[in-house]
Protein backbone atom coordinates (compact mmCIF):
# COMPACT_ATOMS: atom_id res chain seq x y z
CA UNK A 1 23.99 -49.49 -12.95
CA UNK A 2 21.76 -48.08 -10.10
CA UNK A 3 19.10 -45.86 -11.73
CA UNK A 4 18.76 -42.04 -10.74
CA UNK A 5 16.65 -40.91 -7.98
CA UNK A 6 15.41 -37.42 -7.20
CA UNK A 7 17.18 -36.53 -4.67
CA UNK A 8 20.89 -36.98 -6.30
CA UNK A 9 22.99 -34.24 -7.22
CA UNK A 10 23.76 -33.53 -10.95
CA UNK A 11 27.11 -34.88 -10.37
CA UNK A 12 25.98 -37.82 -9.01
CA UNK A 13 23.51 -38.28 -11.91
CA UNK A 14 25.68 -37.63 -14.46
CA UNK A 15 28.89 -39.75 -13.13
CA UNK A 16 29.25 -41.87 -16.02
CA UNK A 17 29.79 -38.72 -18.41
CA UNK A 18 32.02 -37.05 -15.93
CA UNK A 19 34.89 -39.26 -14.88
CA UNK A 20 36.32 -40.12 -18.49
CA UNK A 21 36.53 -36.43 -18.92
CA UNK A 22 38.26 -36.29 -16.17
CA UNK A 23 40.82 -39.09 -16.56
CA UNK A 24 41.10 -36.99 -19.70
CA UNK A 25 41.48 -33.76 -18.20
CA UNK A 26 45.04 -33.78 -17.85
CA UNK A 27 46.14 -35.72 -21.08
CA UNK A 28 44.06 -32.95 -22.76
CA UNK A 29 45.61 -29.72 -21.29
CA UNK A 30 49.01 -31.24 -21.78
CA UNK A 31 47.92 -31.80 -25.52
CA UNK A 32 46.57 -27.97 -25.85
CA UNK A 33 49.27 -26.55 -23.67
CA UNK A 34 52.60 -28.20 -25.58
CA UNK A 35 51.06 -29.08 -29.44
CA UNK A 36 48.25 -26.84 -30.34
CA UNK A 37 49.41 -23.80 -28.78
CA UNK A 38 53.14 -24.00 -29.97
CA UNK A 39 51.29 -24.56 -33.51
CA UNK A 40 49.55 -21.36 -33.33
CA UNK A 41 52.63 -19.61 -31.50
CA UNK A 42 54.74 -20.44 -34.57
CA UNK A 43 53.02 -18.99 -37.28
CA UNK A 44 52.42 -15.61 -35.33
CA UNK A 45 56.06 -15.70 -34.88
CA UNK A 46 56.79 -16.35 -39.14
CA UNK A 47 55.00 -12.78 -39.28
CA UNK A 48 58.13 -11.48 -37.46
CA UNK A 49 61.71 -10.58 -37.97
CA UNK A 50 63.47 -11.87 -34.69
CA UNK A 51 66.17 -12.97 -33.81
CA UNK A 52 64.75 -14.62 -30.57
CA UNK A 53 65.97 -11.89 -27.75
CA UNK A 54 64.98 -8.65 -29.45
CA UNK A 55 62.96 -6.06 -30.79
CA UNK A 56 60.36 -8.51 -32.79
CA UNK A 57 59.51 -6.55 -36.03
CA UNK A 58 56.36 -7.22 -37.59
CA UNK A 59 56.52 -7.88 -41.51
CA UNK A 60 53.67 -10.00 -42.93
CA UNK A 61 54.14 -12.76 -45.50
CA UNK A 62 58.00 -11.26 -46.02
CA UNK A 63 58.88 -14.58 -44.50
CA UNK A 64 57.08 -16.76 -47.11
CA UNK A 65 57.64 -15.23 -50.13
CA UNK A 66 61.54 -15.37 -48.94
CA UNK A 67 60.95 -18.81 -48.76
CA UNK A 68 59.83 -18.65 -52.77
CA UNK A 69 62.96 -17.58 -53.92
CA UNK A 70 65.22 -19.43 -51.66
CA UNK A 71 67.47 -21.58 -53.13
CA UNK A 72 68.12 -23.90 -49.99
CA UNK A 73 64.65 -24.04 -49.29
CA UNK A 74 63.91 -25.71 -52.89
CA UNK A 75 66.75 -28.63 -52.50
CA UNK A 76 65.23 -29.09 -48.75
CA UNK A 77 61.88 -29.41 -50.13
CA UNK A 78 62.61 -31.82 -52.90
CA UNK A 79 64.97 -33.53 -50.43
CA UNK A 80 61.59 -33.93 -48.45
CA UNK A 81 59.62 -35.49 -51.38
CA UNK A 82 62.72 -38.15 -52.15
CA UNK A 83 62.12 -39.22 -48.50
CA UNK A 84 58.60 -39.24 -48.65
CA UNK A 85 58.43 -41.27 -51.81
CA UNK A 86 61.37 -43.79 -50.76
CA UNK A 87 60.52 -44.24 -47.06
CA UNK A 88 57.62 -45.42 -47.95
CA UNK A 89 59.41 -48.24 -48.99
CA UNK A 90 59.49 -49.22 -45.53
CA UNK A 91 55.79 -50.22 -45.50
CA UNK A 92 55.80 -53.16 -47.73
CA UNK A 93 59.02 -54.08 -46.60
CA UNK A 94 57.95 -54.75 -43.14
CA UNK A 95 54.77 -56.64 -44.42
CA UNK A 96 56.96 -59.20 -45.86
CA UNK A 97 59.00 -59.52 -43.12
CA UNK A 98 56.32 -59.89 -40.43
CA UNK A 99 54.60 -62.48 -43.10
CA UNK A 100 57.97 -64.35 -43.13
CA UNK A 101 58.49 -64.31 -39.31
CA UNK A 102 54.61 -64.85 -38.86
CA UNK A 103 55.37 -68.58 -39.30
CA UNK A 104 56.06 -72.04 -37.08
CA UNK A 105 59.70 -72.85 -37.58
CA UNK A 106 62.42 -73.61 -35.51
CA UNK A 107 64.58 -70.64 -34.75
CA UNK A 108 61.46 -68.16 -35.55
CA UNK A 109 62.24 -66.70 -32.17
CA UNK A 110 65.78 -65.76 -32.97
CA UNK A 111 64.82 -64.51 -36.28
CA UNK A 112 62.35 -62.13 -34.68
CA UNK A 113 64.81 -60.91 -31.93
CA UNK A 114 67.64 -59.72 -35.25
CA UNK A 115 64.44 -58.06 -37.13
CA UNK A 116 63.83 -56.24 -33.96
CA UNK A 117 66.75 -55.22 -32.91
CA UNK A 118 67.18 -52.24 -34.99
CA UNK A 119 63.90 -50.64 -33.62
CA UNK A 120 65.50 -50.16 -30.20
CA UNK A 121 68.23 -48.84 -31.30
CA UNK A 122 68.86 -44.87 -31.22
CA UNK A 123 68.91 -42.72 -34.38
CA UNK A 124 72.45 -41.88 -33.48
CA UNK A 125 73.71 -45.42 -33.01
CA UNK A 126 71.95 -46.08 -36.52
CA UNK A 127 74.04 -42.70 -37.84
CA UNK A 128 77.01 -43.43 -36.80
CA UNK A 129 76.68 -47.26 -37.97
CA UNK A 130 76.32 -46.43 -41.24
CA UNK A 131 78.78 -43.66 -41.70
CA UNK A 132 81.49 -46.25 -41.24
CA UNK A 133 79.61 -48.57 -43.67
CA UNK A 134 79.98 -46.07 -46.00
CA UNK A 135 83.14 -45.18 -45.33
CA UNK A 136 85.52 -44.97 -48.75
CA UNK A 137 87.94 -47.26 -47.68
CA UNK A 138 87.53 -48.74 -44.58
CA UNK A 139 84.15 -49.43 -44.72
CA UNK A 140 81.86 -52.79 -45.14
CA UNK A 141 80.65 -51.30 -48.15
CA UNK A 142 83.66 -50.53 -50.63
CA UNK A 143 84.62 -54.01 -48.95
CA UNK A 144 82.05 -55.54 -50.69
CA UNK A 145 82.43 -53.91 -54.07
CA UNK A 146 85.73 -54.31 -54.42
CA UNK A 147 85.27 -58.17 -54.61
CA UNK A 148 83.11 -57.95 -57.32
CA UNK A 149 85.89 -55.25 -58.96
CA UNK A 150 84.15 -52.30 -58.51
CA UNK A 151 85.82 -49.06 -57.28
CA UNK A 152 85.20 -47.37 -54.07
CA UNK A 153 82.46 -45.06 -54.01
CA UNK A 154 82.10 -42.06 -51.38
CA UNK A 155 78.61 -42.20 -50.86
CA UNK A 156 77.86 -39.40 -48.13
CA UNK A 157 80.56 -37.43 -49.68
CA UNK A 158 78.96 -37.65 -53.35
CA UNK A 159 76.11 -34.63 -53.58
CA UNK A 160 74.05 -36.76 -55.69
CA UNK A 161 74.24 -40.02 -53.75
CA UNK A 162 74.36 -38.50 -49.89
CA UNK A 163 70.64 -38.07 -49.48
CA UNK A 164 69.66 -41.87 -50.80
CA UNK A 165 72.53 -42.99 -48.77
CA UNK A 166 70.83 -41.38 -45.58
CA UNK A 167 67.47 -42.52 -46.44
CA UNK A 168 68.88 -46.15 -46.49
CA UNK A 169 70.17 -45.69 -43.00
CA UNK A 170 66.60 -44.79 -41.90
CA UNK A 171 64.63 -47.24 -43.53
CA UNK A 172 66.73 -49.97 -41.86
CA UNK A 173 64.57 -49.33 -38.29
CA UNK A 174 61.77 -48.15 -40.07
CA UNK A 175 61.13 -51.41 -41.90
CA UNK A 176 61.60 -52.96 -38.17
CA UNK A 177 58.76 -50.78 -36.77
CA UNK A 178 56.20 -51.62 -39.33
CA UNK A 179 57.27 -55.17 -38.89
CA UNK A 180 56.22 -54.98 -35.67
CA UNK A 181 53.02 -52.89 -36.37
CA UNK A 182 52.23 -55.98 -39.05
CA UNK A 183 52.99 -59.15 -36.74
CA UNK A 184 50.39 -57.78 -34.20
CA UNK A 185 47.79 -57.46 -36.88
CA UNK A 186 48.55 -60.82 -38.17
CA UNK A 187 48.01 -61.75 -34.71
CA UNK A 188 44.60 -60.50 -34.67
CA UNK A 189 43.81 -61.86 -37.89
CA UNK A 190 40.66 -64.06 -37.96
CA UNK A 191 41.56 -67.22 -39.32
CA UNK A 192 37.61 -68.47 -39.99
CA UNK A 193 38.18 -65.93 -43.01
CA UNK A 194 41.74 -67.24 -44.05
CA UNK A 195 39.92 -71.08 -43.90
CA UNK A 196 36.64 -69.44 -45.78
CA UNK A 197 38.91 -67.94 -48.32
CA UNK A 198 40.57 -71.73 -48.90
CA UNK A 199 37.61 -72.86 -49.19
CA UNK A 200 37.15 -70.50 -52.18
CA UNK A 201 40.26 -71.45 -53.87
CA UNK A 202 42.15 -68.57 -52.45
CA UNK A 203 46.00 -68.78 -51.88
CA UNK A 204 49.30 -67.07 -52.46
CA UNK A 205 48.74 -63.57 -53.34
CA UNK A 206 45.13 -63.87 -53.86
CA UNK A 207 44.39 -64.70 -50.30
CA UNK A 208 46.84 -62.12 -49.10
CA UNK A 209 45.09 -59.14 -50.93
CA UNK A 210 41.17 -60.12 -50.75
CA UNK A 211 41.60 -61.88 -47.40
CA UNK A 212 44.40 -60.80 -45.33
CA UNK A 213 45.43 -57.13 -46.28
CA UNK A 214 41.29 -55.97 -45.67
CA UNK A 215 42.14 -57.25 -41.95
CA UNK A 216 45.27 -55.52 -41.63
CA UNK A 217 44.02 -51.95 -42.67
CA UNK A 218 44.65 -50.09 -38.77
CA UNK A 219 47.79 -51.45 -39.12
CA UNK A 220 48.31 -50.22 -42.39
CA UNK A 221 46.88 -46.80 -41.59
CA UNK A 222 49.35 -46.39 -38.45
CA UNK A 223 52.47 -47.39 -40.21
CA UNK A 224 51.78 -44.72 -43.46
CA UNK A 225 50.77 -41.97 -40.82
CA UNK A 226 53.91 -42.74 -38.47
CA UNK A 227 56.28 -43.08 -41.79
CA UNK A 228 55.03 -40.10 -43.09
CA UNK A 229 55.72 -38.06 -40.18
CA UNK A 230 59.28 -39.69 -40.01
CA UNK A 231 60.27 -38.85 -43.26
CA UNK A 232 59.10 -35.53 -42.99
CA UNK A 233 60.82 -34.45 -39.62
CA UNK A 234 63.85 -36.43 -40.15
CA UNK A 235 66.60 -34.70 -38.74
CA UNK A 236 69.44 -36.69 -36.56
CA UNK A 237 70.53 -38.86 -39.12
CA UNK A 238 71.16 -35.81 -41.59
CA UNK A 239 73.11 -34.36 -38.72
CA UNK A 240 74.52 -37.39 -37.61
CA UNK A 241 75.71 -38.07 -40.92
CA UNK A 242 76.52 -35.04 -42.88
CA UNK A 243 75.86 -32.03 -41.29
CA UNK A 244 73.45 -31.21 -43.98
CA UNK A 245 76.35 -31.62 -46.32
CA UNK A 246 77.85 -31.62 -49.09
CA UNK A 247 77.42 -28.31 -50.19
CA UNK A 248 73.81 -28.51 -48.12
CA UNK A 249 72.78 -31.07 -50.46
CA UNK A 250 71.26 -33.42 -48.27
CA UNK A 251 69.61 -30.78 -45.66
CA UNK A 252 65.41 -31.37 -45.76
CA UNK A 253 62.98 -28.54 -44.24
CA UNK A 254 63.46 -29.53 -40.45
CA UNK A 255 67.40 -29.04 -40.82
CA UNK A 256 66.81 -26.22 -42.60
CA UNK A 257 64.60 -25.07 -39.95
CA UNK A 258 66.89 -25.86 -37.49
CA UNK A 259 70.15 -23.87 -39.44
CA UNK A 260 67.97 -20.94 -39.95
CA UNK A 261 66.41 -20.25 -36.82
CA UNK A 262 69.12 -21.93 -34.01
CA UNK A 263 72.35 -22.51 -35.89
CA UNK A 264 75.40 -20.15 -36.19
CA UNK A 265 73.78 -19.10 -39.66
CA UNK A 266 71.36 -16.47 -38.39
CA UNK A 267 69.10 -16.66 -35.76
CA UNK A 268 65.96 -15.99 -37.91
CA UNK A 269 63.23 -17.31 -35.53
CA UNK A 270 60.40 -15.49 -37.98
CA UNK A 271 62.14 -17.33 -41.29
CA UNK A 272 62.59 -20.84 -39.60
CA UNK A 273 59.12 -20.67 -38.09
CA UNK A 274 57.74 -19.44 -41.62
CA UNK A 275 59.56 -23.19 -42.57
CA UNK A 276 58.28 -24.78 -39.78
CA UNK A 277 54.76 -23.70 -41.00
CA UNK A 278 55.36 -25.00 -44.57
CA UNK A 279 56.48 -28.21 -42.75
CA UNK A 280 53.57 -29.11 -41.09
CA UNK A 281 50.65 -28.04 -43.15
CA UNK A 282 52.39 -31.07 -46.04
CA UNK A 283 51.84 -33.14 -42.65
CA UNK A 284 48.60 -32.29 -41.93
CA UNK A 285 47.83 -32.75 -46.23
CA UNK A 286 48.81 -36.46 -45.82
CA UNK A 287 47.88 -37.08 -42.38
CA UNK A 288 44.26 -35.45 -43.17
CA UNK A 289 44.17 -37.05 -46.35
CA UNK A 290 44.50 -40.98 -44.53
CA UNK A 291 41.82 -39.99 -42.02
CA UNK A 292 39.35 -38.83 -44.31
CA UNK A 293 39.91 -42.27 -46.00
CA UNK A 294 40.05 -44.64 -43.29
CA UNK A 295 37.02 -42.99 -42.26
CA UNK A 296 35.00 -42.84 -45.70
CA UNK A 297 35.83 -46.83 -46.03
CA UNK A 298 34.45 -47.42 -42.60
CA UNK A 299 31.37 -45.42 -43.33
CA UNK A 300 31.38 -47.57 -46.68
CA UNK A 301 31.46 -50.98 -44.70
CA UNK A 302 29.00 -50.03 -42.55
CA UNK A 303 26.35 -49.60 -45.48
């Protein structure tokens, strides 16, 4: 780097600071333009009665304390929490996996490839898949049971097994993203600390949890921010699915969103943006909540 001389411009002094902005210029507008503003846009709109093409009528919090008393909105939100709770499944699922196909062994390649290959597969596909699993008679499923003597079950047709049912459909590519998230972190792993920790007398489940799991943390932290954030907005399956049946037992807040504010049931742009609201500020809880940790433990190794 050529130092500055006097008779450079500022822009030509201060180069260096100026062209990452730049290159950052547009990814930043776009950013601003199509996720913060929109943010902003839909709670002024949850002040509003509106049906999205007329008179807008302002109301105030009419919207959210609707939302207190509304039945649908309390299964949707609990539905929420069961996904939360059991997608998170997903997490320690793929660990083991990528641990498994982290290994030297013939055939690891083709193992990898069938692990994988429900990652590129589209939500739909992955719907419509497991609806004729679950089909009650035709289906792999009751095929299954019934050779073990049990009866056939209805599972997306059953109001208290319909939502778990769904949830097993999404955790199937889920587990095969955070798979993927784990094998590159294994691949980054630093193996002077796996032979150190030997050295020690670590193995099994000692060495994964003092000396492999500390190394894997960014990986960690990605797949329980991206997991989150697919439980939460998870949507195609439930329509794929069920519809948000039976009886709108399996709907969660984004299909409810969705059914209030777009569907044939009302048009209420105010109510579902009052949902959509609700909706993200429990993202922005966990979300938040992961980055103030990831960054109080890095302030704590740094010490």
């Amino acid at each position: 780097m050529t130092p500055a001389t006097p008779d450079q411009t500022w822009v030509q002094r201060n180069r260096m600071t100026i062209t990452p902005i730049l290159f950052l210029l547009p990814g930043l507008l776009f950013f601003i333009v199509y996720v913060i503003s929109p943010i902003f846009q839909s709670f002024s709109i949850s002040l509003y009665e509106w049906d999205g093409l007329g008179q807008a009528d302002y109301i105030g919090l009419d919207n959210y304390r609707e939302l207190m008393t509304d039945r649908s909105f309390e299964v949707s939100l609990w539905n929420n929490v069961k996904w939360l709770v059991l997608y998170l499944l997903a997490i320690p699922a793929g660990l083991f996996i990528a641990l498994f196909l982290n290994q030297t062994v013939p055939g690891i390649r083709l193992y990898k490839s069938l692990f994988f290959f429900p990652f590129v597969l589209s939500q739909v596909v992955v719907g419509l898949v497991f609806s004729w699993f679950y089909l009650p008679r035709e289906g792999l499923l009751n095929a299954v049971l019934g050779l073990f003597g049990a009866g056939p079950v209805n599972v997306l047709g059953d109001p208290g097994l319909a939502t778990y049912g769904i949830i097993a459909a999404g955790l199937w590519p889920q587990t095969a993203y955070c798979m993927i998230l784990y094998l590159t972190g294994l691949n980054a792993v630093n193996p002077e600390q796996i032979e150190a920790g030997r050295l020690d007398g670590a193995k099994g489940w000692r060495m994964l949890w003092h000396v492999v799991l500390p190394q894997l943390k960014p990986a960690t932290f990605i797949a329980f921010v991206v997991t989150i954030i697919g439980a939460l907005r998870s949507f195609d399956l439930i329509s794929i699915m069920t519809n948000g049946g039976p009886f709108g037992s399996t709907r969660v807040l984004s299909f409810l969103m969705f059914e209030k504010a777009l569907s044939e049931y009302g048009f209420r742009m105010g109510y579902g943006s009052a949902i959509a609201v609700v909706l993200f500020l429990i993202m922005l809880i966990f979300i938040g909540y992961f980055l103030w940790q990831m960054w109080h433990d890095e302030r704590v190794a740094r010490r």
